[in-house]
PDBML (XML) file of the C-alpha atoms, coordinates in Angstrom:
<?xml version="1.0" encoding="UTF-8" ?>
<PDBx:datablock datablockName="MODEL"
   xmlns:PDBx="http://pdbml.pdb.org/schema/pdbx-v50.xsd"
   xmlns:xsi="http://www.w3.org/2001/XMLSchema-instance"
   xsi:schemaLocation="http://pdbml.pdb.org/schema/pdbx-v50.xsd pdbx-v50.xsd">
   <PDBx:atom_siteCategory>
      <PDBx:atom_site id="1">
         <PDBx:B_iso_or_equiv>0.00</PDBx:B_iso_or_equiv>
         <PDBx:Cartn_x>0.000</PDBx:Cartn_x>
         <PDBx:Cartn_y>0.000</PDBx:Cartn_y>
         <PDBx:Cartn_z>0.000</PDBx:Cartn_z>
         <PDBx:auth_asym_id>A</PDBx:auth_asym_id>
         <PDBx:auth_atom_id>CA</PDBx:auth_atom_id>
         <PDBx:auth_comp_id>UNK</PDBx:auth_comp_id>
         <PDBx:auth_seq_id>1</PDBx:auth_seq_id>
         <PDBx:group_PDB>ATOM</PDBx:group_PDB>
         <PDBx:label_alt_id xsi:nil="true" />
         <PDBx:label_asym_id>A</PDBx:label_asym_id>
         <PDBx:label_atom_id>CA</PDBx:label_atom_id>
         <PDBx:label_comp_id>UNK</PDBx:label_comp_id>
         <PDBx:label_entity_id>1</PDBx:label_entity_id>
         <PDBx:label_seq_id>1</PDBx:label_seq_id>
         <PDBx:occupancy>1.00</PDBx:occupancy>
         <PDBx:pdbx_PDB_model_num>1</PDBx:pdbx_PDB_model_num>
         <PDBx:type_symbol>C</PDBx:type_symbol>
      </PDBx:atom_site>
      <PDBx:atom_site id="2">
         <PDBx:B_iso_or_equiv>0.00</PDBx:B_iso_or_equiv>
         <PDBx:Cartn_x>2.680</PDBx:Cartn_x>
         <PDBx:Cartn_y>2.388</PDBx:Cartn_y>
         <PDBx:Cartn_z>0.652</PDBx:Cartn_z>
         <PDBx:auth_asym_id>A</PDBx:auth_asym_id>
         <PDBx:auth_atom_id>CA</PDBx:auth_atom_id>
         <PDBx:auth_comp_id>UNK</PDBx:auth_comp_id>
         <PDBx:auth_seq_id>2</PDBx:auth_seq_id>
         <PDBx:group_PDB>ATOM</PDBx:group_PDB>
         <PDBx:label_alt_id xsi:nil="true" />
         <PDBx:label_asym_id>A</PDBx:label_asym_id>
         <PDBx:label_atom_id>CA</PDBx:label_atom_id>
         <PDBx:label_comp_id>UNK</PDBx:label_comp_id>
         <PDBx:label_entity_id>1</PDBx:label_entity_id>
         <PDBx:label_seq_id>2</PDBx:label_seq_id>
         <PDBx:occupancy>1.00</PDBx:occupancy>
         <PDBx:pdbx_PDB_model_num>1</PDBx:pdbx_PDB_model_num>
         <PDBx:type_symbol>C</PDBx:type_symbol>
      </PDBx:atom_site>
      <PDBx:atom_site id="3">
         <PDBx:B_iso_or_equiv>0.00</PDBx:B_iso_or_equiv>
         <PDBx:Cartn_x>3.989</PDBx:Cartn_x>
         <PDBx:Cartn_y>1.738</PDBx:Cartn_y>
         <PDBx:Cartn_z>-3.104</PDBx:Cartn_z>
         <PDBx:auth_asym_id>A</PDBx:auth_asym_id>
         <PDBx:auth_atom_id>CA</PDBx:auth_atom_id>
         <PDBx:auth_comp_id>UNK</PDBx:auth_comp_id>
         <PDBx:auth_seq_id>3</PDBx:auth_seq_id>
         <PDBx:group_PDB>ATOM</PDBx:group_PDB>
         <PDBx:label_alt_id xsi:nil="true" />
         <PDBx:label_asym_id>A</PDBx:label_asym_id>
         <PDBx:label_atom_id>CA</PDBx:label_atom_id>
         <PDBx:label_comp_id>UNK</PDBx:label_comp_id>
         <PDBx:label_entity_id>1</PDBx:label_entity_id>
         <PDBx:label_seq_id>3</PDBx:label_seq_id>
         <PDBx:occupancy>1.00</PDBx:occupancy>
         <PDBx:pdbx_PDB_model_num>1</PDBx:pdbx_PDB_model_num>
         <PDBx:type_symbol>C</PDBx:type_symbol>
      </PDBx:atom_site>
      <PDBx:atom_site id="4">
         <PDBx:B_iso_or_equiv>0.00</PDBx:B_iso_or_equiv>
         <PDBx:Cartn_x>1.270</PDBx:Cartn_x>
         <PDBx:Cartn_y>3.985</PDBx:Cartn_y>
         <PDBx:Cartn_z>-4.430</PDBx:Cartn_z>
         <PDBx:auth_asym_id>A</PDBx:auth_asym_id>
         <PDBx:auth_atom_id>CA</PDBx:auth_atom_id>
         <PDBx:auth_comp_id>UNK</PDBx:auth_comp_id>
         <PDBx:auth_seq_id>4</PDBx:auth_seq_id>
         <PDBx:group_PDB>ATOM</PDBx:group_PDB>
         <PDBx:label_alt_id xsi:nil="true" />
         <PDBx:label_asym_id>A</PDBx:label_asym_id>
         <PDBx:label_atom_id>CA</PDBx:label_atom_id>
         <PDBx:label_comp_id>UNK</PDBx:label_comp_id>
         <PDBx:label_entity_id>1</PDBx:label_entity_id>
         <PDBx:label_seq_id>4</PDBx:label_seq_id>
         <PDBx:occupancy>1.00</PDBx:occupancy>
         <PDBx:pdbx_PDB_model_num>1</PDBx:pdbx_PDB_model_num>
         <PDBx:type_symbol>C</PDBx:type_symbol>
      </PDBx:atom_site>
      <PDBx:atom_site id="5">
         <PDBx:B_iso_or_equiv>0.00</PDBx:B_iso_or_equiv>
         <PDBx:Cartn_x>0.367</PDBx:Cartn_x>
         <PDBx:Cartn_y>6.321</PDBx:Cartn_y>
         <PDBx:Cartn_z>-2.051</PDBx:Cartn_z>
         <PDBx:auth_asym_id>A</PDBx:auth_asym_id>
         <PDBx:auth_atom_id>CA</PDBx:auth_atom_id>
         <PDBx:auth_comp_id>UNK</PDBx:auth_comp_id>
         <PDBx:auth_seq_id>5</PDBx:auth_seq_id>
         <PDBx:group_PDB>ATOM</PDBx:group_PDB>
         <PDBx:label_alt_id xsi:nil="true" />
         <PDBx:label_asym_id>A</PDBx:label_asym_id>
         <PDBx:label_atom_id>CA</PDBx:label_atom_id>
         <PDBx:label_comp_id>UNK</PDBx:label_comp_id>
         <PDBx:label_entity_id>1</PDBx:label_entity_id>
         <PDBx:label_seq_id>5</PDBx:label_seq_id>
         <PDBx:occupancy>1.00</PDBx:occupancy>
         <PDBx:pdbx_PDB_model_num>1</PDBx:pdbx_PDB_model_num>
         <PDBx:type_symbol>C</PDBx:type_symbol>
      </PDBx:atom_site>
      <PDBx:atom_site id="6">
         <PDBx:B_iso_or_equiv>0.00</PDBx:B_iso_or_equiv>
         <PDBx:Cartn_x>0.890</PDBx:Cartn_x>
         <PDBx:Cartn_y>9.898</PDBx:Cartn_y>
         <PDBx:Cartn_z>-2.188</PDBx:Cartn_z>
         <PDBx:auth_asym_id>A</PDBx:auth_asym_id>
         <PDBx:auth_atom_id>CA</PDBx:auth_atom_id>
         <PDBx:auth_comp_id>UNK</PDBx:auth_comp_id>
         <PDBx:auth_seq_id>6</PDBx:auth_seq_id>
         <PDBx:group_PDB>ATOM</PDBx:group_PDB>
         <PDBx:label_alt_id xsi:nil="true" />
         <PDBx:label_asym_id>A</PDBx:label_asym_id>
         <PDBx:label_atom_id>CA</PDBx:label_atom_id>
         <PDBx:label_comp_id>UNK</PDBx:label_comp_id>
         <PDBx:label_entity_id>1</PDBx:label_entity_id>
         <PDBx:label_seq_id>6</PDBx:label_seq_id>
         <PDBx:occupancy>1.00</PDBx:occupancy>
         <PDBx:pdbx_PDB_model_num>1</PDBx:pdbx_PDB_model_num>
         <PDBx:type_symbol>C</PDBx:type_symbol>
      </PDBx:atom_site>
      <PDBx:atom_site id="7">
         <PDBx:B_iso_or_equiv>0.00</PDBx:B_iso_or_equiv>
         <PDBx:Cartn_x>0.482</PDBx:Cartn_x>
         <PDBx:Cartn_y>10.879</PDBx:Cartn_y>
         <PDBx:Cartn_z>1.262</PDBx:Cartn_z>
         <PDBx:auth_asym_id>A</PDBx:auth_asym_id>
         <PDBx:auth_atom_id>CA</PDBx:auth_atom_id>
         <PDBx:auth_comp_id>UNK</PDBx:auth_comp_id>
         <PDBx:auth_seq_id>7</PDBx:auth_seq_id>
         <PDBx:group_PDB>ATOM</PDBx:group_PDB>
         <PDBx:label_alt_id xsi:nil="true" />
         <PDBx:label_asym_id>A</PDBx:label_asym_id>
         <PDBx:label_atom_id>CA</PDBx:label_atom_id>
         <PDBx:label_comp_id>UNK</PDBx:label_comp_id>
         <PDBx:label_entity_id>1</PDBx:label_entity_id>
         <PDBx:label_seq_id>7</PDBx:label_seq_id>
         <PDBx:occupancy>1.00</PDBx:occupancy>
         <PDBx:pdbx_PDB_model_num>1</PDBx:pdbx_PDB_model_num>
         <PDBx:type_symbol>C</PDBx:type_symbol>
      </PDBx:atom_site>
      <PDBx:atom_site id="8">
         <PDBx:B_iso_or_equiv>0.00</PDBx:B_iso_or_equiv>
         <PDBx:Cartn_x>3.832</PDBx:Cartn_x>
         <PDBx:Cartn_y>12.131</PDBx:Cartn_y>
         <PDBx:Cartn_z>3.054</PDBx:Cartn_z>
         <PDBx:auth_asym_id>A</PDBx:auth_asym_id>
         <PDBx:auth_atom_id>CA</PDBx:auth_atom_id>
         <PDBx:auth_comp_id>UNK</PDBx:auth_comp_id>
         <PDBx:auth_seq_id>8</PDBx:auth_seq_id>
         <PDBx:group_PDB>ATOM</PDBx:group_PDB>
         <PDBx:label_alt_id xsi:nil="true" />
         <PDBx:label_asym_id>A</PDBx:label_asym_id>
         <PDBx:label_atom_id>CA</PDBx:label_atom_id>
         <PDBx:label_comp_id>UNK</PDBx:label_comp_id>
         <PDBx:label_entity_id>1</PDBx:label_entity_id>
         <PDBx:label_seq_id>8</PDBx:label_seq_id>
         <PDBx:occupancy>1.00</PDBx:occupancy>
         <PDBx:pdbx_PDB_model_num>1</PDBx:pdbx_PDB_model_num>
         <PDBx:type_symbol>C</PDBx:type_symbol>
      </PDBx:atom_site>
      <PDBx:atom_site id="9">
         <PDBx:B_iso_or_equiv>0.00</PDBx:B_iso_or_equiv>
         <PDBx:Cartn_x>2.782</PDBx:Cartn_x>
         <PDBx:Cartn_y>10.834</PDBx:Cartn_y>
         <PDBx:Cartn_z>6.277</PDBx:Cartn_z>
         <PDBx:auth_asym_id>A</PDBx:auth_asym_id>
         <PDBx:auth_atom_id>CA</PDBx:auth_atom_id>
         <PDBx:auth_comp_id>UNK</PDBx:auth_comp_id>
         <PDBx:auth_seq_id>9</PDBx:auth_seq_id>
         <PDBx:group_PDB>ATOM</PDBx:group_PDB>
         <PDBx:label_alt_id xsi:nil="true" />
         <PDBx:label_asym_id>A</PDBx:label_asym_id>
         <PDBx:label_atom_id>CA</PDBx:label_atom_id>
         <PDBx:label_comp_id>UNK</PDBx:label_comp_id>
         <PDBx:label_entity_id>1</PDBx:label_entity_id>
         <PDBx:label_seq_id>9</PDBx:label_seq_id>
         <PDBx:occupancy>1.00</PDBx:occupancy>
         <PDBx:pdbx_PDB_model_num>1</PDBx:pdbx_PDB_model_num>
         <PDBx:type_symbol>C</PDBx:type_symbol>
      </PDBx:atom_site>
      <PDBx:atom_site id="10">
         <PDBx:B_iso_or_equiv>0.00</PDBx:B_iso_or_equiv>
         <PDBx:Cartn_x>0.475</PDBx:Cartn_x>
         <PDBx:Cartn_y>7.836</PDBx:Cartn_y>
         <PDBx:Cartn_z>5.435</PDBx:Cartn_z>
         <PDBx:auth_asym_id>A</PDBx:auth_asym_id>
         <PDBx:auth_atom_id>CA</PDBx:auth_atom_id>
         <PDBx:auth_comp_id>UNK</PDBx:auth_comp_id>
         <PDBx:auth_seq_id>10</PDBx:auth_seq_id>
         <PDBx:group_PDB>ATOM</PDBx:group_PDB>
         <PDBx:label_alt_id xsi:nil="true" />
         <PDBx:label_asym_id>A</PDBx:label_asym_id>
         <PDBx:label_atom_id>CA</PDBx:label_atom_id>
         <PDBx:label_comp_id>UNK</PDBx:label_comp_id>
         <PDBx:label_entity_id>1</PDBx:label_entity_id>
         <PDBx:label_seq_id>10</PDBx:label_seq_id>
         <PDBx:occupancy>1.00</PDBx:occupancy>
         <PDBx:pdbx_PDB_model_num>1</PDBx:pdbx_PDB_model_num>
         <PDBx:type_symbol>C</PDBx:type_symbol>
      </PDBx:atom_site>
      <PDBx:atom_site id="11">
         <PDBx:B_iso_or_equiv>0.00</PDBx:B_iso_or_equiv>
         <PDBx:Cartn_x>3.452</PDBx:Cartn_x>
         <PDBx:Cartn_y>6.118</PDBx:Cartn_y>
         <PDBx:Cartn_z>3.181</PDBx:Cartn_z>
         <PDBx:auth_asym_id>A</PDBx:auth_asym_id>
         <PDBx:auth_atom_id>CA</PDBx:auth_atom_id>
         <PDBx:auth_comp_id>UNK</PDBx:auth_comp_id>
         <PDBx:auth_seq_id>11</PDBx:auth_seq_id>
         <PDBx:group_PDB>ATOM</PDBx:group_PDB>
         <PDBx:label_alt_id xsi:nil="true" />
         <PDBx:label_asym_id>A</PDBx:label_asym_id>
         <PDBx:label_atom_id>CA</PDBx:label_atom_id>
         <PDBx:label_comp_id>UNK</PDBx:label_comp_id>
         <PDBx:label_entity_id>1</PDBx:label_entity_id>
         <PDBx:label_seq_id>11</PDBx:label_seq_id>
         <PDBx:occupancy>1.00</PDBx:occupancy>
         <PDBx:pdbx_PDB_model_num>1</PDBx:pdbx_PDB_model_num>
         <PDBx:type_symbol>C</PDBx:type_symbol>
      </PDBx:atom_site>
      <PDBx:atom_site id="12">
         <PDBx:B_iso_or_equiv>0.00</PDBx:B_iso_or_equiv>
         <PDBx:Cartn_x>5.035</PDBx:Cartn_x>
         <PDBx:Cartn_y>6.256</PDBx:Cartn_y>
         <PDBx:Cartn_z>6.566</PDBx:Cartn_z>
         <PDBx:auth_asym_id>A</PDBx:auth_asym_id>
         <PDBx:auth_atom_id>CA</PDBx:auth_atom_id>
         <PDBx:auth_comp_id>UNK</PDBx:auth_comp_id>
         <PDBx:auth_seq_id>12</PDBx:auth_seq_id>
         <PDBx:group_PDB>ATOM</PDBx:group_PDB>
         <PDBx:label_alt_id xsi:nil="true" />
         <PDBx:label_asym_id>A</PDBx:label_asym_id>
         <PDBx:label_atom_id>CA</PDBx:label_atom_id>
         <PDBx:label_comp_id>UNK</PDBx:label_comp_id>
         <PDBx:label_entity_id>1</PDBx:label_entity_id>
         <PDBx:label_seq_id>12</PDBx:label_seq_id>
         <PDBx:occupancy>1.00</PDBx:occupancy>
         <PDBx:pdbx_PDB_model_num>1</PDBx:pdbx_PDB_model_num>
         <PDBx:type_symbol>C</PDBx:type_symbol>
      </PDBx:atom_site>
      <PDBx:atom_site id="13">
         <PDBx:B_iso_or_equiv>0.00</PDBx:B_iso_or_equiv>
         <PDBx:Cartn_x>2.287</PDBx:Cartn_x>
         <PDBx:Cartn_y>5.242</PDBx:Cartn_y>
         <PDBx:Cartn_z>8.571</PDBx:Cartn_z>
         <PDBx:auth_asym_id>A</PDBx:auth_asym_id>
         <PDBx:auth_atom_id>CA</PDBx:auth_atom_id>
         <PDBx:auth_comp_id>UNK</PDBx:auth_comp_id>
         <PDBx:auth_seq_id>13</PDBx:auth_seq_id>
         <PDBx:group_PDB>ATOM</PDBx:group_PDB>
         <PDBx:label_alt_id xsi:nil="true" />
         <PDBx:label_asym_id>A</PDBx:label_asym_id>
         <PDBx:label_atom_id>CA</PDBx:label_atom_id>
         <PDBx:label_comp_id>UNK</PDBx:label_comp_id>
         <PDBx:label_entity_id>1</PDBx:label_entity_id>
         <PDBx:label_seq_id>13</PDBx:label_seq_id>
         <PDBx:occupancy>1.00</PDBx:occupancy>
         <PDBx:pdbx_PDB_model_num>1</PDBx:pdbx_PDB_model_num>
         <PDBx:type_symbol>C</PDBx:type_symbol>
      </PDBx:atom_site>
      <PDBx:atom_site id="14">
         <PDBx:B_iso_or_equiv>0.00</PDBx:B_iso_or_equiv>
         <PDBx:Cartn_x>2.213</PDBx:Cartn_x>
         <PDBx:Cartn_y>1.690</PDBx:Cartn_y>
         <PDBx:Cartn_z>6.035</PDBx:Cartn_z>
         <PDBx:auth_asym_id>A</PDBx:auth_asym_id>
         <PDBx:auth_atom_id>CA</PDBx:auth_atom_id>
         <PDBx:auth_comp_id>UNK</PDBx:auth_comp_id>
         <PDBx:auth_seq_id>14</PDBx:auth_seq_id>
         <PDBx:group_PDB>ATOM</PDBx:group_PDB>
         <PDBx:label_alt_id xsi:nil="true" />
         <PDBx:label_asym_id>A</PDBx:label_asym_id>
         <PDBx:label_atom_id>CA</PDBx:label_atom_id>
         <PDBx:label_comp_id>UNK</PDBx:label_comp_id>
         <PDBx:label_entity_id>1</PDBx:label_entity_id>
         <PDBx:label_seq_id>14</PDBx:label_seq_id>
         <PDBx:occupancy>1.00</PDBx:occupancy>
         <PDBx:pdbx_PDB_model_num>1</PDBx:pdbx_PDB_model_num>
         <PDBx:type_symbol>C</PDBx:type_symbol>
      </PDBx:atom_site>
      <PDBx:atom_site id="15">
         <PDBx:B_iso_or_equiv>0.00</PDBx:B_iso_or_equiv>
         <PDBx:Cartn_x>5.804</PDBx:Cartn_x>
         <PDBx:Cartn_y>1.834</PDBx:Cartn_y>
         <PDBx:Cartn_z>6.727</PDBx:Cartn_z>
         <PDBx:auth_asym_id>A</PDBx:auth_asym_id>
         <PDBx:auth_atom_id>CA</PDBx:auth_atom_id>
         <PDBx:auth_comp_id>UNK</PDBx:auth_comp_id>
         <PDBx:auth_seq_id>15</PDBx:auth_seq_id>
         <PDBx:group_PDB>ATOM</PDBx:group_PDB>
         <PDBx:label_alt_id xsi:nil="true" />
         <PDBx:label_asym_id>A</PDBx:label_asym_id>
         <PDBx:label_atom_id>CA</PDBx:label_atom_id>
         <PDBx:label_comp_id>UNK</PDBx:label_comp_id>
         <PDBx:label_entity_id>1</PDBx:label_entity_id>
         <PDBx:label_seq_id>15</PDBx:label_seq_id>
         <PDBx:occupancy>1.00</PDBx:occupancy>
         <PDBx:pdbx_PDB_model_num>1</PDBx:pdbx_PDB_model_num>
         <PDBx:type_symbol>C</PDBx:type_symbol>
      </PDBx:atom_site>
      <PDBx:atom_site id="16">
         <PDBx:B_iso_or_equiv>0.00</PDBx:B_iso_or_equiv>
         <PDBx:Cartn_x>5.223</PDBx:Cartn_x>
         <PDBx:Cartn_y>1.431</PDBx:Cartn_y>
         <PDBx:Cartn_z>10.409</PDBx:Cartn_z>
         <PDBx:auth_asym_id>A</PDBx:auth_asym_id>
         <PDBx:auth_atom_id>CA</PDBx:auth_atom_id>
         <PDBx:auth_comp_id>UNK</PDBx:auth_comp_id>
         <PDBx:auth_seq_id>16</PDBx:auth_seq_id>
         <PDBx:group_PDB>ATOM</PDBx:group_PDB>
         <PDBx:label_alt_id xsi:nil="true" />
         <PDBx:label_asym_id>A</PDBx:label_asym_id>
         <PDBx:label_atom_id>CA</PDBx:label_atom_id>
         <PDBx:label_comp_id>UNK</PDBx:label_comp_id>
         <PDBx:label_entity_id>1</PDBx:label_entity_id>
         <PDBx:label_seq_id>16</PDBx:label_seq_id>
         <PDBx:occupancy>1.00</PDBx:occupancy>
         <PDBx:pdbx_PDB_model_num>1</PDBx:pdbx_PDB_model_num>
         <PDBx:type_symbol>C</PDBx:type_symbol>
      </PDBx:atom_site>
      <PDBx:atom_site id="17">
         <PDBx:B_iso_or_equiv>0.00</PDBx:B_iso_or_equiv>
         <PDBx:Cartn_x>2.465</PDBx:Cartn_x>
         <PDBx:Cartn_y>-1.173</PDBx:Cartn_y>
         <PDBx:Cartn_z>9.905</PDBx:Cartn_z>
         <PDBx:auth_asym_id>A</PDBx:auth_asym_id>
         <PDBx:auth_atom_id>CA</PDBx:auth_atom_id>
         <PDBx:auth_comp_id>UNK</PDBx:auth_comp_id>
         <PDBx:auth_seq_id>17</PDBx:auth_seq_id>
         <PDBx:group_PDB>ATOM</PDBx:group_PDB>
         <PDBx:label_alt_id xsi:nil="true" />
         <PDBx:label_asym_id>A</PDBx:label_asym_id>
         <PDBx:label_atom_id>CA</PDBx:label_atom_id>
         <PDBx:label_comp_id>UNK</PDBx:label_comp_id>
         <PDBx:label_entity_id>1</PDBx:label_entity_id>
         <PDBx:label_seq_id>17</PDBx:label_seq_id>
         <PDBx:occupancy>1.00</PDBx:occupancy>
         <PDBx:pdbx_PDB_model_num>1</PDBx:pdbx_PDB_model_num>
         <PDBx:type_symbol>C</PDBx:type_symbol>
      </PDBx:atom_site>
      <PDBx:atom_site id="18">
         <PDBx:B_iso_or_equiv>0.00</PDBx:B_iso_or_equiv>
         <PDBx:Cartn_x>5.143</PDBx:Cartn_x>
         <PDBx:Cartn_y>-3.158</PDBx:Cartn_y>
         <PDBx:Cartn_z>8.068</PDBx:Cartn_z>
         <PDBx:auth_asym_id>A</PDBx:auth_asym_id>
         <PDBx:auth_atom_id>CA</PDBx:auth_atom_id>
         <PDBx:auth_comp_id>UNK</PDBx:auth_comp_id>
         <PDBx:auth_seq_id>18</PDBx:auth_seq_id>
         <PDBx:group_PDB>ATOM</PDBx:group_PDB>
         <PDBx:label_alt_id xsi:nil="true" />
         <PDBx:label_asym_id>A</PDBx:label_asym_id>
         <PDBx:label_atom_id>CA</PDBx:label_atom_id>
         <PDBx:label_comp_id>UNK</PDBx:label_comp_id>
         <PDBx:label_entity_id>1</PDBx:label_entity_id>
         <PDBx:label_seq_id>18</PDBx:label_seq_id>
         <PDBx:occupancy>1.00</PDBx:occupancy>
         <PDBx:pdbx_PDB_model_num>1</PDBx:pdbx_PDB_model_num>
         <PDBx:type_symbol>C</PDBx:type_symbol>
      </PDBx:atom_site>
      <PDBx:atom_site id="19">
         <PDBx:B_iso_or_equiv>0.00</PDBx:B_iso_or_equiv>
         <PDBx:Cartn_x>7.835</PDBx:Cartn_x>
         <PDBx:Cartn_y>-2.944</PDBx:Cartn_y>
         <PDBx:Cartn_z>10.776</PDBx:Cartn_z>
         <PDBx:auth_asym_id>A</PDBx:auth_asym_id>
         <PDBx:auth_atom_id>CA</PDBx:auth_atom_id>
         <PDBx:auth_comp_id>UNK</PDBx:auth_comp_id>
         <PDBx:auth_seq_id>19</PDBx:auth_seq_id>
         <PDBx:group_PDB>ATOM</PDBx:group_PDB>
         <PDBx:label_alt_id xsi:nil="true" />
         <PDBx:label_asym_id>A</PDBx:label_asym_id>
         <PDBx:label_atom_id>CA</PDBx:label_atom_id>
         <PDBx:label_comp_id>UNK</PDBx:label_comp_id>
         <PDBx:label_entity_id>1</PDBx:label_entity_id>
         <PDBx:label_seq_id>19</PDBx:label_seq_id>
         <PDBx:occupancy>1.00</PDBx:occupancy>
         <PDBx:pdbx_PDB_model_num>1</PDBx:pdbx_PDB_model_num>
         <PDBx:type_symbol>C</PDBx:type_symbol>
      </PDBx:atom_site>
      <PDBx:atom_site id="20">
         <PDBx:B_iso_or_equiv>0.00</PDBx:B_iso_or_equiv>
         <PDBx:Cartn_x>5.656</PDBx:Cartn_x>
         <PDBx:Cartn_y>-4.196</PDBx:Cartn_y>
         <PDBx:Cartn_z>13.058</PDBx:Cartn_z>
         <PDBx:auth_asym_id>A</PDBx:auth_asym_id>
         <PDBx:auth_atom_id>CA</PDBx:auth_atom_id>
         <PDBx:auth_comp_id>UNK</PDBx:auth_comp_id>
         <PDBx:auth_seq_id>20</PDBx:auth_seq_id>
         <PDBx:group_PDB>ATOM</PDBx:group_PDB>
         <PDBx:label_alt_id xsi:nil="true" />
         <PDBx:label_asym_id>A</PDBx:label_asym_id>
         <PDBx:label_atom_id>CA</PDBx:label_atom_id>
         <PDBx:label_comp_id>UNK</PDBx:label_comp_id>
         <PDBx:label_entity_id>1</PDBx:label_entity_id>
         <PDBx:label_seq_id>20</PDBx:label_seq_id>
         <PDBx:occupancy>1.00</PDBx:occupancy>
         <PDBx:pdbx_PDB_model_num>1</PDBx:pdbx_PDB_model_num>
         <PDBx:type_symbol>C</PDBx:type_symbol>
      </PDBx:atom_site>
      <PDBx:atom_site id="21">
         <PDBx:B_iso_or_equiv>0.00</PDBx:B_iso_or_equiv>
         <PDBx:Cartn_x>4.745</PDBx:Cartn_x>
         <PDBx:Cartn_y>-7.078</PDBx:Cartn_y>
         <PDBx:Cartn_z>11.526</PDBx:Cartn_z>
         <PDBx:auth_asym_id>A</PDBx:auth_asym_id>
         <PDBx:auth_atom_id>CA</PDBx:auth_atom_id>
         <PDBx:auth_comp_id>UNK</PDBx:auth_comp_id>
         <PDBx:auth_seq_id>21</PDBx:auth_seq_id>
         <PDBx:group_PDB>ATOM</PDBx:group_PDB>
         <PDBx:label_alt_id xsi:nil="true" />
         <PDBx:label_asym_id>A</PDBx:label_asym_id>
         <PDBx:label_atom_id>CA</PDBx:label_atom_id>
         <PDBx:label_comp_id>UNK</PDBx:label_comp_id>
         <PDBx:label_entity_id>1</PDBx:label_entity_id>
         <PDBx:label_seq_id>21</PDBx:label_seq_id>
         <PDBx:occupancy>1.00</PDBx:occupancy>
         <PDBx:pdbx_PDB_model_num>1</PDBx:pdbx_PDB_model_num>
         <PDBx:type_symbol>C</PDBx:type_symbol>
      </PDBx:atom_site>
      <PDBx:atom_site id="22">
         <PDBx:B_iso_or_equiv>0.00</PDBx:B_iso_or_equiv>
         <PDBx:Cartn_x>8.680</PDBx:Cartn_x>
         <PDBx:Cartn_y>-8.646</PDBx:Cartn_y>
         <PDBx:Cartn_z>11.110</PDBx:Cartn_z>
         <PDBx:auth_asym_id>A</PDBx:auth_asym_id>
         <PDBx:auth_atom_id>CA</PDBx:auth_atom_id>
         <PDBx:auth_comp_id>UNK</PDBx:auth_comp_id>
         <PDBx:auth_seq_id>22</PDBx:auth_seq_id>
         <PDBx:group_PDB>ATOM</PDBx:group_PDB>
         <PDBx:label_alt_id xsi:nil="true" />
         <PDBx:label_asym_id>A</PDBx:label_asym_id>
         <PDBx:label_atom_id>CA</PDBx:label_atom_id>
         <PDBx:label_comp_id>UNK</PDBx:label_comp_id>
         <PDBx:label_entity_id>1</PDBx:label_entity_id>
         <PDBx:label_seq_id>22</PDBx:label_seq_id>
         <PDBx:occupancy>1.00</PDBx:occupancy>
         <PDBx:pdbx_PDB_model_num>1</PDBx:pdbx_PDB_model_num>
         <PDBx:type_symbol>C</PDBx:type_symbol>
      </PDBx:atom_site>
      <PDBx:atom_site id="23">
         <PDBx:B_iso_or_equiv>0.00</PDBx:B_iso_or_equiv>
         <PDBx:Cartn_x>8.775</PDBx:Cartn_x>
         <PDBx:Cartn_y>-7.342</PDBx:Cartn_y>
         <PDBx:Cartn_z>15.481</PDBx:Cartn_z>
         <PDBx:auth_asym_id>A</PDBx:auth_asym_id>
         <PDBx:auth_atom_id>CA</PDBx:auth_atom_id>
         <PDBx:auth_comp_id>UNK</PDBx:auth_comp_id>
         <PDBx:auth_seq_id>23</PDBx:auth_seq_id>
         <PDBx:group_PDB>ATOM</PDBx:group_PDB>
         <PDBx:label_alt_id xsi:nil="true" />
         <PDBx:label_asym_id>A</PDBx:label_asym_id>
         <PDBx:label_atom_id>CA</PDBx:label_atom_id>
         <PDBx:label_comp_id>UNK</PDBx:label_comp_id>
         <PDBx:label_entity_id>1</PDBx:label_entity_id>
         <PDBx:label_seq_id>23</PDBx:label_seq_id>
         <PDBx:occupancy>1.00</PDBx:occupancy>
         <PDBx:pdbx_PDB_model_num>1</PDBx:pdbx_PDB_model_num>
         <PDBx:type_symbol>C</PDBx:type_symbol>
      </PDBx:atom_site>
      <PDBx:atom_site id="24">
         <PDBx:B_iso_or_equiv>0.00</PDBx:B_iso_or_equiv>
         <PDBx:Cartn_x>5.169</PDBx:Cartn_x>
         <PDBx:Cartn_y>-10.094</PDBx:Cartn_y>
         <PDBx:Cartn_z>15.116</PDBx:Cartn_z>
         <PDBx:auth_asym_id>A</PDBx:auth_asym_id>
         <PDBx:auth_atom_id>CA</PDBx:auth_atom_id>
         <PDBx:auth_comp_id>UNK</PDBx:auth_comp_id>
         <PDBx:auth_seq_id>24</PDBx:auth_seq_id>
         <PDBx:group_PDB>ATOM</PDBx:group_PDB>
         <PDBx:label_alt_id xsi:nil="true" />
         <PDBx:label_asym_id>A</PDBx:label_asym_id>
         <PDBx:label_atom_id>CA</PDBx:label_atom_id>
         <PDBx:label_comp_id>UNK</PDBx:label_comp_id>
         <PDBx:label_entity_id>1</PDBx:label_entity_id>
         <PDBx:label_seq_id>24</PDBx:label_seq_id>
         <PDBx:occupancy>1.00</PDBx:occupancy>
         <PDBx:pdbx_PDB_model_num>1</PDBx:pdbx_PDB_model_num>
         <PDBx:type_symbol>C</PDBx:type_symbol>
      </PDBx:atom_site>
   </PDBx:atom_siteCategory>
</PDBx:datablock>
């Protein structure tokens, strides 16, 4: 999702979601 997005701090925000899942 954060491939496409255009949102400074939402590509982020999927960025965190990510990270969070290799800590799971």
């Amino acid at each position: 999702m954060a491939l496409v997005n255009k949102d400074l701090k939402r590509i982020i925000a999927y960025s965190t979601l990510s990270q969070l899942g290799y800590m799971f």
